[in-house]
Protein backbone atom coordinates (compact mmCIF):
# COMPACT_ATOMS: atom_id res chain seq x y z
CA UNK A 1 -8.20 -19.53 -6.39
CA UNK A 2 -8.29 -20.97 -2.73
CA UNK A 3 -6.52 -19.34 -0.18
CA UNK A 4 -5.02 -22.77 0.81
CA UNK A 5 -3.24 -22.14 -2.80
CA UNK A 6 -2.14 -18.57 -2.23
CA UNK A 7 -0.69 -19.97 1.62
CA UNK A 8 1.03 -22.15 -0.46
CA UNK A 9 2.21 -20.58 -3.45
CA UNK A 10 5.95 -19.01 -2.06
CA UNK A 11 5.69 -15.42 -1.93
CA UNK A 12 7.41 -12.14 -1.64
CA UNK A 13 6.72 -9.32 0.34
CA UNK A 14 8.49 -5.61 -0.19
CA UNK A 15 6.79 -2.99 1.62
CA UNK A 16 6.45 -3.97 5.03
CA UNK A 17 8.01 -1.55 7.59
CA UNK A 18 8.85 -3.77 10.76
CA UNK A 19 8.28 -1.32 13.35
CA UNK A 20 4.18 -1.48 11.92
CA UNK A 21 4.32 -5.29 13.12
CA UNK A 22 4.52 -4.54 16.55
CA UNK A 23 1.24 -6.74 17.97
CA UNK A 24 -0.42 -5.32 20.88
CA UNK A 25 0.72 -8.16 22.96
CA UNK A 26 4.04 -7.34 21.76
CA UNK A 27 3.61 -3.72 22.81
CA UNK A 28 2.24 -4.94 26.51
CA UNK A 29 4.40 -7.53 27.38
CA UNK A 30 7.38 -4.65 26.57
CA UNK A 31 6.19 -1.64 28.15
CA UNK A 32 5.46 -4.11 30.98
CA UNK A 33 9.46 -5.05 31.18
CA UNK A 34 10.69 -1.24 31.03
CA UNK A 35 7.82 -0.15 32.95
CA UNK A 36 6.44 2.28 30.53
CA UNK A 37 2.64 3.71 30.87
CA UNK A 38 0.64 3.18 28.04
CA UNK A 39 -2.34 4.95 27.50
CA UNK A 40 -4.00 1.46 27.13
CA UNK A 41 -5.28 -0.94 30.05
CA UNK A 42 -6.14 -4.03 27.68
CA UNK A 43 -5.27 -5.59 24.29
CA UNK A 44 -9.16 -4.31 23.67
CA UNK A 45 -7.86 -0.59 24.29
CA UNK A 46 -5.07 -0.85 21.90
CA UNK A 47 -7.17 -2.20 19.16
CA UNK A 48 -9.93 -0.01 19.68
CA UNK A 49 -7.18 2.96 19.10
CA UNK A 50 -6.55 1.57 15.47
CA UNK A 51 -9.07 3.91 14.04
CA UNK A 52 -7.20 6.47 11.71
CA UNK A 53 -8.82 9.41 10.04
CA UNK A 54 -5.01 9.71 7.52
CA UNK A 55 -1.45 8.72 7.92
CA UNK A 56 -0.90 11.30 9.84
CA UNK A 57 -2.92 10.05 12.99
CA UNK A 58 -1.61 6.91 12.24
CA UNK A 59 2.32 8.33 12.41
CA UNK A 60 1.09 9.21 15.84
CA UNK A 61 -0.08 5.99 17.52
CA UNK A 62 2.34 4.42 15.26
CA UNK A 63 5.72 6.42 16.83
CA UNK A 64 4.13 6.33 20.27
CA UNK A 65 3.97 2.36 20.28
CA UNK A 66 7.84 2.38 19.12
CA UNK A 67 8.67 3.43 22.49
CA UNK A 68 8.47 0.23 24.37
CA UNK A 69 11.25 -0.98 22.28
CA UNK A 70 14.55 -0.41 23.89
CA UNK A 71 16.81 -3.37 24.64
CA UNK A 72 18.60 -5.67 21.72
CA UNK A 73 16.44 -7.97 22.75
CA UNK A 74 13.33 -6.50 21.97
CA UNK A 75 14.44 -5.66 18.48
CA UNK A 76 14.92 -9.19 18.27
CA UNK A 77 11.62 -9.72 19.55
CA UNK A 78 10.11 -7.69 17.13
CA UNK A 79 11.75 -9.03 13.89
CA UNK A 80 11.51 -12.50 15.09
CA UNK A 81 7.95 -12.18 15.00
CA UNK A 82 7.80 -11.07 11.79
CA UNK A 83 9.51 -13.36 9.95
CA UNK A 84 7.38 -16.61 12.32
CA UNK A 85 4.72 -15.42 9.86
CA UNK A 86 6.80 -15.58 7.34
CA UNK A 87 7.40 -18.86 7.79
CA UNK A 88 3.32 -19.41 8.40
CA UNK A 89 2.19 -17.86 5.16
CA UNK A 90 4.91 -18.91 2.95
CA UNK A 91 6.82 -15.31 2.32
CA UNK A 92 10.19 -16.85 0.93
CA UNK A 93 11.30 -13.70 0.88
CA UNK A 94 11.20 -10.43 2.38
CA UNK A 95 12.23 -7.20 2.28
CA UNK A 96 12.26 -5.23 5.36
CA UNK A 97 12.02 -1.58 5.82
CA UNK A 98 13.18 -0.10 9.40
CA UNK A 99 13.23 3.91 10.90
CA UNK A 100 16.02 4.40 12.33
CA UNK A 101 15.11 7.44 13.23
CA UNK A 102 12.36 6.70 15.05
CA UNK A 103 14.90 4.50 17.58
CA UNK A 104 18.05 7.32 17.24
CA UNK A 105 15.84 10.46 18.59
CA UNK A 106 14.67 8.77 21.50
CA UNK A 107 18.47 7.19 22.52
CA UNK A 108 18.49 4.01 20.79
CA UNK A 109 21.23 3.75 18.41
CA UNK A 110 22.26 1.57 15.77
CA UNK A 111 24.40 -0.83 18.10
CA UNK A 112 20.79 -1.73 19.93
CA UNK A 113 18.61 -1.96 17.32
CA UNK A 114 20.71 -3.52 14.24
CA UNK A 115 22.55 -6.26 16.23
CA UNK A 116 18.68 -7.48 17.06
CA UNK A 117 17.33 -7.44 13.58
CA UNK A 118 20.11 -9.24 12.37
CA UNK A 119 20.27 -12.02 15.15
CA UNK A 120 16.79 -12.51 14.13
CA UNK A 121 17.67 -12.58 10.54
CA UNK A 122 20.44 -15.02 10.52
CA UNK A 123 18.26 -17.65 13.24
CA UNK A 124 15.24 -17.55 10.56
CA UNK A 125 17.97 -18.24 7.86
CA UNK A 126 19.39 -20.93 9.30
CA UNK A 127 16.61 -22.40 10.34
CA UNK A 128 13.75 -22.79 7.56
CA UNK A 129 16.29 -20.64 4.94
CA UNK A 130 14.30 -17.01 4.97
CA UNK A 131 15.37 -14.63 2.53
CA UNK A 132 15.45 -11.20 3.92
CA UNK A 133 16.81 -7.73 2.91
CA UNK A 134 16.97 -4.58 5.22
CA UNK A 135 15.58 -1.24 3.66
CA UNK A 136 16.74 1.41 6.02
CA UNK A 137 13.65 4.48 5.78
CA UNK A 138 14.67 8.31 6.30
CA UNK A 139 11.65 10.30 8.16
CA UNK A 140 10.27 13.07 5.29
CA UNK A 141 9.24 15.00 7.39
CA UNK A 142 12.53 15.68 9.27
CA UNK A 143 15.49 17.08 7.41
CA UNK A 144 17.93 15.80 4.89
CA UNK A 145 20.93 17.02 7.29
CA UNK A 146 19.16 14.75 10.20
CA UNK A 147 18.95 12.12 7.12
CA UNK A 148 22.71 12.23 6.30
CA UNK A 149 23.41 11.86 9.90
CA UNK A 150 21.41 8.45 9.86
CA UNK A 151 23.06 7.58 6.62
CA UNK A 152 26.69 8.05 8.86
CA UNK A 153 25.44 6.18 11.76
CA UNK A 154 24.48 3.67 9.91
CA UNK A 155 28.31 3.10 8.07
CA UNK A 156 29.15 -0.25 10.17
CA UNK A 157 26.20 -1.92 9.46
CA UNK A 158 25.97 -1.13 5.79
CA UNK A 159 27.06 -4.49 4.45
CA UNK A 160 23.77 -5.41 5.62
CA UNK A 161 21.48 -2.84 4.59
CA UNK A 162 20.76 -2.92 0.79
CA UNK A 163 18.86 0.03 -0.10
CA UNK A 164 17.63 3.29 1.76
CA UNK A 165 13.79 4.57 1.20
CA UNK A 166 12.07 7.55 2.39
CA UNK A 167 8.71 7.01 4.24
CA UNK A 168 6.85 8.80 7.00
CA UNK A 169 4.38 12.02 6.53
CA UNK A 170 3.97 12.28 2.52
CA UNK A 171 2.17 16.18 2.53
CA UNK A 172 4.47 19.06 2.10
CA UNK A 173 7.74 16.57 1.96
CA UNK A 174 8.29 16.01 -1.65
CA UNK A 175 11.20 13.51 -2.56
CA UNK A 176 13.44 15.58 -3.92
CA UNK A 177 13.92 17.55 -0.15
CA UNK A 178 16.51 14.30 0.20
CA UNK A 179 18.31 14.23 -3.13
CA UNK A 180 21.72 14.61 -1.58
CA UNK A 181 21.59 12.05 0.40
CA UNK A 182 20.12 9.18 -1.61
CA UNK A 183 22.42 10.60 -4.65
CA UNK A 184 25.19 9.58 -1.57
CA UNK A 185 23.36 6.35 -0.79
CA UNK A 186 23.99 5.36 -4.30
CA UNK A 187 27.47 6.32 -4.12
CA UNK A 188 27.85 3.83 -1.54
CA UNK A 189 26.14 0.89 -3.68
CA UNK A 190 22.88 0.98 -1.82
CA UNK A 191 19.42 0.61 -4.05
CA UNK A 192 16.73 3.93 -3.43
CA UNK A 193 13.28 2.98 -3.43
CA UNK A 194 10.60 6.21 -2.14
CA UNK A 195 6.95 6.14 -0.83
CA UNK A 196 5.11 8.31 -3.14
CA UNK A 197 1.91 8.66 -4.46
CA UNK A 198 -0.07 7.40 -1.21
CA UNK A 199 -1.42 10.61 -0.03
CA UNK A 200 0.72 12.92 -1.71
CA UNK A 201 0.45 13.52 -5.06
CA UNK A 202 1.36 11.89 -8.88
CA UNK A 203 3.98 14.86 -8.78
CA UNK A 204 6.22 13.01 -6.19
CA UNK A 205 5.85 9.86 -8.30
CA UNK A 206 8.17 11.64 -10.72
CA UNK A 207 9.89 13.36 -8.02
CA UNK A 208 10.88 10.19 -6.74
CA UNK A 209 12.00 8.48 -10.29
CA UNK A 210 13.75 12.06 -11.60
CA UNK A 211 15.24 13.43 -8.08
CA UNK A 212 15.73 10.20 -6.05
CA UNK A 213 16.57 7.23 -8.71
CA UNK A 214 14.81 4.68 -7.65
CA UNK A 215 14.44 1.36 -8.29
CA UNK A 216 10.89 1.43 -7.33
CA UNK A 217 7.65 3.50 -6.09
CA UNK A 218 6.16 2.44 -2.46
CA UNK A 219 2.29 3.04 -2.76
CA UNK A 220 1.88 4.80 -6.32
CA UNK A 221 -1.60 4.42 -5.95
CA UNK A 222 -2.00 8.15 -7.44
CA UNK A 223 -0.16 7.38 -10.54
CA UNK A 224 -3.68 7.18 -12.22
CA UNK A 225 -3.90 11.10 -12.00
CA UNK A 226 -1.36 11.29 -14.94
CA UNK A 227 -1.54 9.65 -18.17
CA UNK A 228 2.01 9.90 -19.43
CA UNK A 229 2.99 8.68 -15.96
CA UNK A 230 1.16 5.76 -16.20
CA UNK A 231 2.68 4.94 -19.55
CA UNK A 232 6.29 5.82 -18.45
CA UNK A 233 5.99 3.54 -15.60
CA UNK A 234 4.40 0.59 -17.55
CA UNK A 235 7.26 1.14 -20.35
CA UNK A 236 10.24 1.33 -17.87
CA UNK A 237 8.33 -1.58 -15.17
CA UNK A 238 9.13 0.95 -12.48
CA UNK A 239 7.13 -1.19 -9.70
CA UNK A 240 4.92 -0.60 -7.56
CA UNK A 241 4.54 -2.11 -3.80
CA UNK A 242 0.78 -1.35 -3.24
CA UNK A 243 -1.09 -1.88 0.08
CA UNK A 244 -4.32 -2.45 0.06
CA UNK A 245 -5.67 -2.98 3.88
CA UNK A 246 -3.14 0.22 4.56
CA UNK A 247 -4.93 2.18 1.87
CA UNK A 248 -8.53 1.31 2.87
CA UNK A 249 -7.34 1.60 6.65
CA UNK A 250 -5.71 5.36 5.79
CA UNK A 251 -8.72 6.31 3.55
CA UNK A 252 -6.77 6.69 0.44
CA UNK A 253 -9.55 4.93 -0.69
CA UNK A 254 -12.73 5.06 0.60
CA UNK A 255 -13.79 0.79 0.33
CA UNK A 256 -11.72 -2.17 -0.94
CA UNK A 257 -13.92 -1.94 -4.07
CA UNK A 258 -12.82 1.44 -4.94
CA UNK A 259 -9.39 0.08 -4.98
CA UNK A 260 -7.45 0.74 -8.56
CA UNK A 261 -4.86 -2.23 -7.76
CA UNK A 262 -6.16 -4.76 -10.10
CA UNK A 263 -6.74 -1.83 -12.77
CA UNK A 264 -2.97 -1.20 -12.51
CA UNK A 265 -2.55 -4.43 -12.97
CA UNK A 266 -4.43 -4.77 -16.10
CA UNK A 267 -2.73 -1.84 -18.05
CA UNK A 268 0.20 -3.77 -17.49
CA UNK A 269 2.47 -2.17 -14.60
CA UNK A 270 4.18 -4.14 -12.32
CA UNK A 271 2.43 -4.17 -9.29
CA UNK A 272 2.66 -6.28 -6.29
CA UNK A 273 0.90 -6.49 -3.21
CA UNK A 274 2.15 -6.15 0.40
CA UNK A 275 0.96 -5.51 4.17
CA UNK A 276 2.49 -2.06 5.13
CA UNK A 277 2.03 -1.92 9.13
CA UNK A 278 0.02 -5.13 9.55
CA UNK A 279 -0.74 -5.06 13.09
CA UNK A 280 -2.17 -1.55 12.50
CA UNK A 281 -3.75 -2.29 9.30
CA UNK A 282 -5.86 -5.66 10.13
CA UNK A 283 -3.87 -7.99 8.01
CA UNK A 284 -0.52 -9.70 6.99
CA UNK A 285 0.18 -10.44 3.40
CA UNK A 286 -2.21 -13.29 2.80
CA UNK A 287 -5.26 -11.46 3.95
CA UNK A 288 -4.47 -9.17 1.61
CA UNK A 289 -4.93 -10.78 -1.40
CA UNK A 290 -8.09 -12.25 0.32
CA UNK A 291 -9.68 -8.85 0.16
CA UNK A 292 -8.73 -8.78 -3.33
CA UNK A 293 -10.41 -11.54 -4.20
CA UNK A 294 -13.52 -11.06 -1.80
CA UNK A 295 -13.94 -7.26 -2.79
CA UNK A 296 -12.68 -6.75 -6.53
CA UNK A 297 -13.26 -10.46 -7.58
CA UNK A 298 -9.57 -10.64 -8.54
CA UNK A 299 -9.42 -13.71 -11.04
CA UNK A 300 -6.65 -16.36 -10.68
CA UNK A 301 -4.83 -15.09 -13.10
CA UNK A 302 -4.07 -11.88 -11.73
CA UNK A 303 -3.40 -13.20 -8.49
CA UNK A 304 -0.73 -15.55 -9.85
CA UNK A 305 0.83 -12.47 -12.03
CA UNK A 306 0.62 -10.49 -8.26
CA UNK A 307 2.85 -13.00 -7.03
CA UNK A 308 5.02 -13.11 -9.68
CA UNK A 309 5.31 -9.48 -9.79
CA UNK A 310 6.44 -10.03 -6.00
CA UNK A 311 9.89 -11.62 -7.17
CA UNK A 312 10.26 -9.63 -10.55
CA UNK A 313 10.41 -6.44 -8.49
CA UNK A 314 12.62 -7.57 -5.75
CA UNK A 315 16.32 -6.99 -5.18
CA UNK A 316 16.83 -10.79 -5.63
CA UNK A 317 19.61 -11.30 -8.23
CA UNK A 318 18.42 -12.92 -11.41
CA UNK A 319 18.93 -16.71 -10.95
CA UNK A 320 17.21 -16.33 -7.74
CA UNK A 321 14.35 -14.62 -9.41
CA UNK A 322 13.87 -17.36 -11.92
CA UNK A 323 14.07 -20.15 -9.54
CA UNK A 324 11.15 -18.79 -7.73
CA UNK A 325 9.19 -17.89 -11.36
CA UNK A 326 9.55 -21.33 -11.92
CA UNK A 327 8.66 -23.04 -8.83
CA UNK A 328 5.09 -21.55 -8.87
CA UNK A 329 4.37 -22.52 -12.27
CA UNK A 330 5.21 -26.18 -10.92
CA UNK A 331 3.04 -25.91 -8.01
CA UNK A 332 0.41 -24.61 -10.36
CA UNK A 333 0.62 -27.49 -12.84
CA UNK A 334 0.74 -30.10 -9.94
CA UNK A 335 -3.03 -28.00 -8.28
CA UNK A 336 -4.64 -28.16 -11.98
CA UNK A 337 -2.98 -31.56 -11.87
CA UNK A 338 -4.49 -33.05 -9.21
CA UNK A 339 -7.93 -31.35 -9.78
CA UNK A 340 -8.40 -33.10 -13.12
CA UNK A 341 -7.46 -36.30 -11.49
């Protein structure tokens, strides 16, 4: 398949956390305005500083480049940014994780950062019709009190949040530390979904799906280390938002062509593919499945079913789901179309 057909094939995207899409342009131009000292002098030290040895030194750079955001307007900023290349590789629709805590423990409350994220929202709505959903992420590695406080903070926003996850540093922060508080979360209507599986191990996976009811597994990649896992979660199509420049970038796997993504794929599970921190990672959602294809040789077919996947596993509501379903199988028919002509 071309990539000029997968730019134009309408796409979803589901694990993309929008604090990781902070450019280092972005990051300049704002610590520039608030006057902040980066440990940086150009756009070439910034990059250069994308080298991670695990998520852990990644957290690190990742939290420290947060800081320059601390006006409404450079939420905005942020998210608008985002969803621009949205509208430049075709992602209909989105699904947006934030930290709040990463904003909240440095002074930035909700009433900065949400009222930016959703200007930004409603302009790209209006204006080309962008789907988007807010997933608002709880730090493992803090507590499930701190979580519950974030959960309260967030009460007069929450008719525009539609599920809580739980991302962050994976080791020694198994789901089921926050069961209280996404068993509240569903109380209040919101959808769970859980990183798991990335670094730590197939263990949270079920931790996640027996502790935290979720709707579906960010990463999962580790699923392969149990058998009966893989078969529950190809029986109940518990997906899974898999990212593979984040995964090669992290060394969860050593190189792309170690990468078990298409193998998922092929036992039948719902997987999908997504960018993670794309500014950190080298790539938005198209290159993605570009490294697919260059390094595993991923057929047409299973790049099609990724795509699909993308919309089956979203929090769309059914119609919606179908209508997309159906409009890339006629954009597919009018390509083979107009290649036999």
């Amino acid at each position: 398949m071309s990539m000029s057909l997968i730019q134009a094939l309408p796409k979803a995207e589901l694990h993309l956390h929008i604090e990781g899409t902070l450019t280092p342009s972005r990051m300049m131009a704002l610590a520039k305005k608030h006057n902040i000292s980066l440990p940086y002098v150009t756009l070439e030290d910034i990059q250069a500083a994308y080298q991670f040895d695990d998520l852990q030194s990644f957290l690190n750079l990742y939290y420290q480049g947060a800081d320059v955001l601390r006006e409404e307007e450079d939420f905005f900023q942020l998210m608008w940014d985002y969803l621009l290349v949205c509208k430049e590789e075709n992602i209909v629709h989105t699904e947006i994780m934030f930290d709040p805590q990463t904003h909240t423990n440095r002074g930035v409350g909700f009433d900065v950062f949400m009222p930016g994220f959703l200007s930004a929202i409603r302009k790209a709505k209006r204006e080309w019709g962008q789907s988007t959903k807010l997933i608002m992420s709880f730090l493992r590695d803090l507590t499930e009190a701190q979580a519950f406080d974030t959960l309260d903070a967030s009460m007069p926003y929450l008719a525009d949040i539609e599920a809580v996850g739980l991302d962050s540093a994976e080791k020694a922060n198994p789901p089921e530390k926050f069961r209280k508080v996404f068993a509240k979360a569903k109380s209040l209507g919101l959808k769970r979904v859980a990183h798991a599986g990335e670094e730590g191990p197939a263990e949270y996976i079920w931790g996640a799906i027996n502790e935290l009811n979720v709707a579906r597994i960010d990463h999962g990649v580790r699923a392969t280390e149990d058998n009966v896992l893989l078969r529950f979660l190809r029986e109940h199509q518990i997906p899974l938002t898999v990212c593979p420049l984040s995964n090669i970038k992290l060394n969860v796997f050593d190189k792309m062509d170690q990468h078990n993504i298409l193998s998922l794929l092929n036992d039948g599970l719902c997987v999908t593919v997504n960018s993670d921190d794309p500014s950190y990672f080298g790539g938005y959602l198209n290159q993605n499945y570009k490294e697919l294809q260059h390094h595993l040789d991923a057929t047409d077919d299973q790049i099609v079913q990724l795509i699909k996947n993308s919309f089956l596993a979203s929090f769309l509501a059914p119609d919606e789901k179908e209508y997309w379903l159906v409009e890339i199988d006629r954009m597919l028919d009018r390509f083979t179309s107009e290649l036999s002509n």
